[in-house]
C-alpha atoms as a PDB file:
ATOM      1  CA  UNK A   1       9.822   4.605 -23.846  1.00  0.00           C
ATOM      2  CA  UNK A   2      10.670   5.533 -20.105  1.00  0.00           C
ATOM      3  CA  UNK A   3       8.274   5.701 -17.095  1.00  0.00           C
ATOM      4  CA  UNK A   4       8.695   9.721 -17.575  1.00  0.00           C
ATOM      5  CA  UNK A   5       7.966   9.913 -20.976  1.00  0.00           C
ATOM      6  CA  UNK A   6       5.158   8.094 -20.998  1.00  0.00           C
ATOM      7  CA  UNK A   7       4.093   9.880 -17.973  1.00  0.00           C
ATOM      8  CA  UNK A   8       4.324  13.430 -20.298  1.00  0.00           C
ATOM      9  CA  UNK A   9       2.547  11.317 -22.740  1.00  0.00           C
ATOM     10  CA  UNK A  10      -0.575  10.892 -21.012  1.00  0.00           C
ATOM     11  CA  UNK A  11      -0.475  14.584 -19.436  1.00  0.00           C
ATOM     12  CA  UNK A  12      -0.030  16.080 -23.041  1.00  0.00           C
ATOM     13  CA  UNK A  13      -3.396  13.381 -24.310  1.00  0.00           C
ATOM     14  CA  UNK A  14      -5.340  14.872 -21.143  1.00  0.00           C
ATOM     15  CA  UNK A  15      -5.098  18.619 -21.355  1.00  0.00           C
ATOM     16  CA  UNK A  16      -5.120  18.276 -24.987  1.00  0.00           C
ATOM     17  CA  UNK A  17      -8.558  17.013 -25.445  1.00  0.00           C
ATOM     18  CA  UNK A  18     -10.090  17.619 -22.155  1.00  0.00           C
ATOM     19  CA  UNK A  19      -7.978  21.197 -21.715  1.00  0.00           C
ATOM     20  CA  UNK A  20      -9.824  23.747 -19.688  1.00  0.00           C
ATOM     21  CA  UNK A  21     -13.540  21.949 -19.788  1.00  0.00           C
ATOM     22  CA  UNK A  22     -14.023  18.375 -18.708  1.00  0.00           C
ATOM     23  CA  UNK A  23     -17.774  18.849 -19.347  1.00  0.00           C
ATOM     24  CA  UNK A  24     -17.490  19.656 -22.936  1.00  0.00           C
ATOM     25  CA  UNK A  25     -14.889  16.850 -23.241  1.00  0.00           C
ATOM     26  CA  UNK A  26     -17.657  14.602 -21.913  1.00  0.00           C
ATOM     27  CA  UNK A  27     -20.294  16.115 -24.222  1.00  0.00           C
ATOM     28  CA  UNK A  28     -18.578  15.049 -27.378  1.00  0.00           C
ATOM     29  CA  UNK A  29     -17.641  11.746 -26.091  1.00  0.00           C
ATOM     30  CA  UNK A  30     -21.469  11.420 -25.081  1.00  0.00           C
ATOM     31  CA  UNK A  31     -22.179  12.482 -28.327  1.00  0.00           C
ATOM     32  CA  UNK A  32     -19.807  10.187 -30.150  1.00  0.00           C
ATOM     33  CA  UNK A  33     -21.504   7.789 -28.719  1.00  0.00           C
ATOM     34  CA  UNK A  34     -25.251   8.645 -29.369  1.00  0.00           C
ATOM     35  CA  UNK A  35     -23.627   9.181 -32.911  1.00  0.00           C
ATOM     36  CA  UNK A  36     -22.418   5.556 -33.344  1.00  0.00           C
ATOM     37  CA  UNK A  37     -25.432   3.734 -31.944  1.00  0.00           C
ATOM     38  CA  UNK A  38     -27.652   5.225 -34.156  1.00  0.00           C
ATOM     39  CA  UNK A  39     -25.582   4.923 -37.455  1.00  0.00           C
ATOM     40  CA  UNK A  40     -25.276   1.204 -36.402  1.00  0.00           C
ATOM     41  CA  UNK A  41     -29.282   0.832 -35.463  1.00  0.00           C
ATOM     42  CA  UNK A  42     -31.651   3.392 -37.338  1.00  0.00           C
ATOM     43  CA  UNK A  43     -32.289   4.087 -40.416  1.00  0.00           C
ATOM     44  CA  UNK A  44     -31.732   7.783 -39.368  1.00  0.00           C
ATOM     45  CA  UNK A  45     -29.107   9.936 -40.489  1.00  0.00           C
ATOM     46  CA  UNK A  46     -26.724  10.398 -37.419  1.00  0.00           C
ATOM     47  CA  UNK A  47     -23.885  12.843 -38.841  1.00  0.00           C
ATOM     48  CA  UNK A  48     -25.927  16.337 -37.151  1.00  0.00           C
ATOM     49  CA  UNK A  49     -25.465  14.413 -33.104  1.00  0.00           C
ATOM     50  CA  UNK A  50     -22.189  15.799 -32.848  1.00  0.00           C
ATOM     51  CA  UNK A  51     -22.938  19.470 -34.775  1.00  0.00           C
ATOM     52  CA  UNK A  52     -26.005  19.779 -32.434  1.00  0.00           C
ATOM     53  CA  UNK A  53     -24.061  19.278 -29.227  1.00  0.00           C
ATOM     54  CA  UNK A  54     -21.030  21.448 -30.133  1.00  0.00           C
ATOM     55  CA  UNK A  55     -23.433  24.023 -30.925  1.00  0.00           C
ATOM     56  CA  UNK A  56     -25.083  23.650 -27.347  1.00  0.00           C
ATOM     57  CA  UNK A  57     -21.977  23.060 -25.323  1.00  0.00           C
ATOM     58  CA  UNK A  58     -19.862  25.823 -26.819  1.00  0.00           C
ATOM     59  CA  UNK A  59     -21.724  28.411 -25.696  1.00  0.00           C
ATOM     60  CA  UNK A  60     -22.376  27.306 -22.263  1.00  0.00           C
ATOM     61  CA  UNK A  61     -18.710  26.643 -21.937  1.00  0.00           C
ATOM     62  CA  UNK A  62     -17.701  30.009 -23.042  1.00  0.00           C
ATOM     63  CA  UNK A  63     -20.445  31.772 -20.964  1.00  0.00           C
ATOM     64  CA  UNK A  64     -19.118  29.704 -17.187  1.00  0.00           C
ATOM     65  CA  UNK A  65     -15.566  30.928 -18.772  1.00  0.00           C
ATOM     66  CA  UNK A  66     -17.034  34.524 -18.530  1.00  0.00           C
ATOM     67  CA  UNK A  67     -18.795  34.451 -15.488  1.00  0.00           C
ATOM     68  CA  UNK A  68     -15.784  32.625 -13.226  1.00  0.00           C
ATOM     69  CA  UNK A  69     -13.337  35.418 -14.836  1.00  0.00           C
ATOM     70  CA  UNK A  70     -15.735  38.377 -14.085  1.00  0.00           C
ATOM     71  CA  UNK A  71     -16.907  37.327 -10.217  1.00  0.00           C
ATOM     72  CA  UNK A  72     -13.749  37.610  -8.423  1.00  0.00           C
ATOM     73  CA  UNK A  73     -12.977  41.240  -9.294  1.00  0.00           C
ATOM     74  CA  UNK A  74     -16.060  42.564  -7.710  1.00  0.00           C
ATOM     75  CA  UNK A  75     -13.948  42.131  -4.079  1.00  0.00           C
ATOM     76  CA  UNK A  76     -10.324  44.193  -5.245  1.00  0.00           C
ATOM     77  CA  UNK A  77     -10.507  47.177  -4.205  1.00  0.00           C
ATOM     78  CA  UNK A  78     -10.534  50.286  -6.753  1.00  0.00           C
ATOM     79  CA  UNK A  79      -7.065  50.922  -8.144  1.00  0.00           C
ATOM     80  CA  UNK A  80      -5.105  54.437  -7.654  1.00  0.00           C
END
């Protein structure tokens, strides 16, 4: 592979799972994580980690979405 195409490699990896939100990106990495270490040391079942924080993160992500699209149109003026 060239220097280019492995250039357009790593851009298409990046917005692909971190796309518009690096915070929920982090979130399910976090939660990966959390996940892994305590399948490998409790007894616990681990598989809801990842459902709780997806159902926590969405949300939030969606609701900053809204507010950052609705703010700046308070300053245009009326149209004609």
């Amino acid at each position: 592979m060239t220097n280019m195409q492995l250039r357009g490699a790593a851009m298409f990896c990046y917005a692909f799972i971190v796309g518009d939100d690096g915070l929920v990106a982090l979130g399910v990495v976090a939660a990966l994580a959390v996940t892994a270490w305590t399948a490998h040391n409790t007894t616990l079942p681990a598989w809801w980690i990842v459902a709780a924080v997806i159902l926590i993160s969405l949300p939030l992500s969606i609701r900053k979405e809204v507010r950052t699209a609705v703010a700046p149109r308070s300053s245009q003026p009326p149209a004609t």
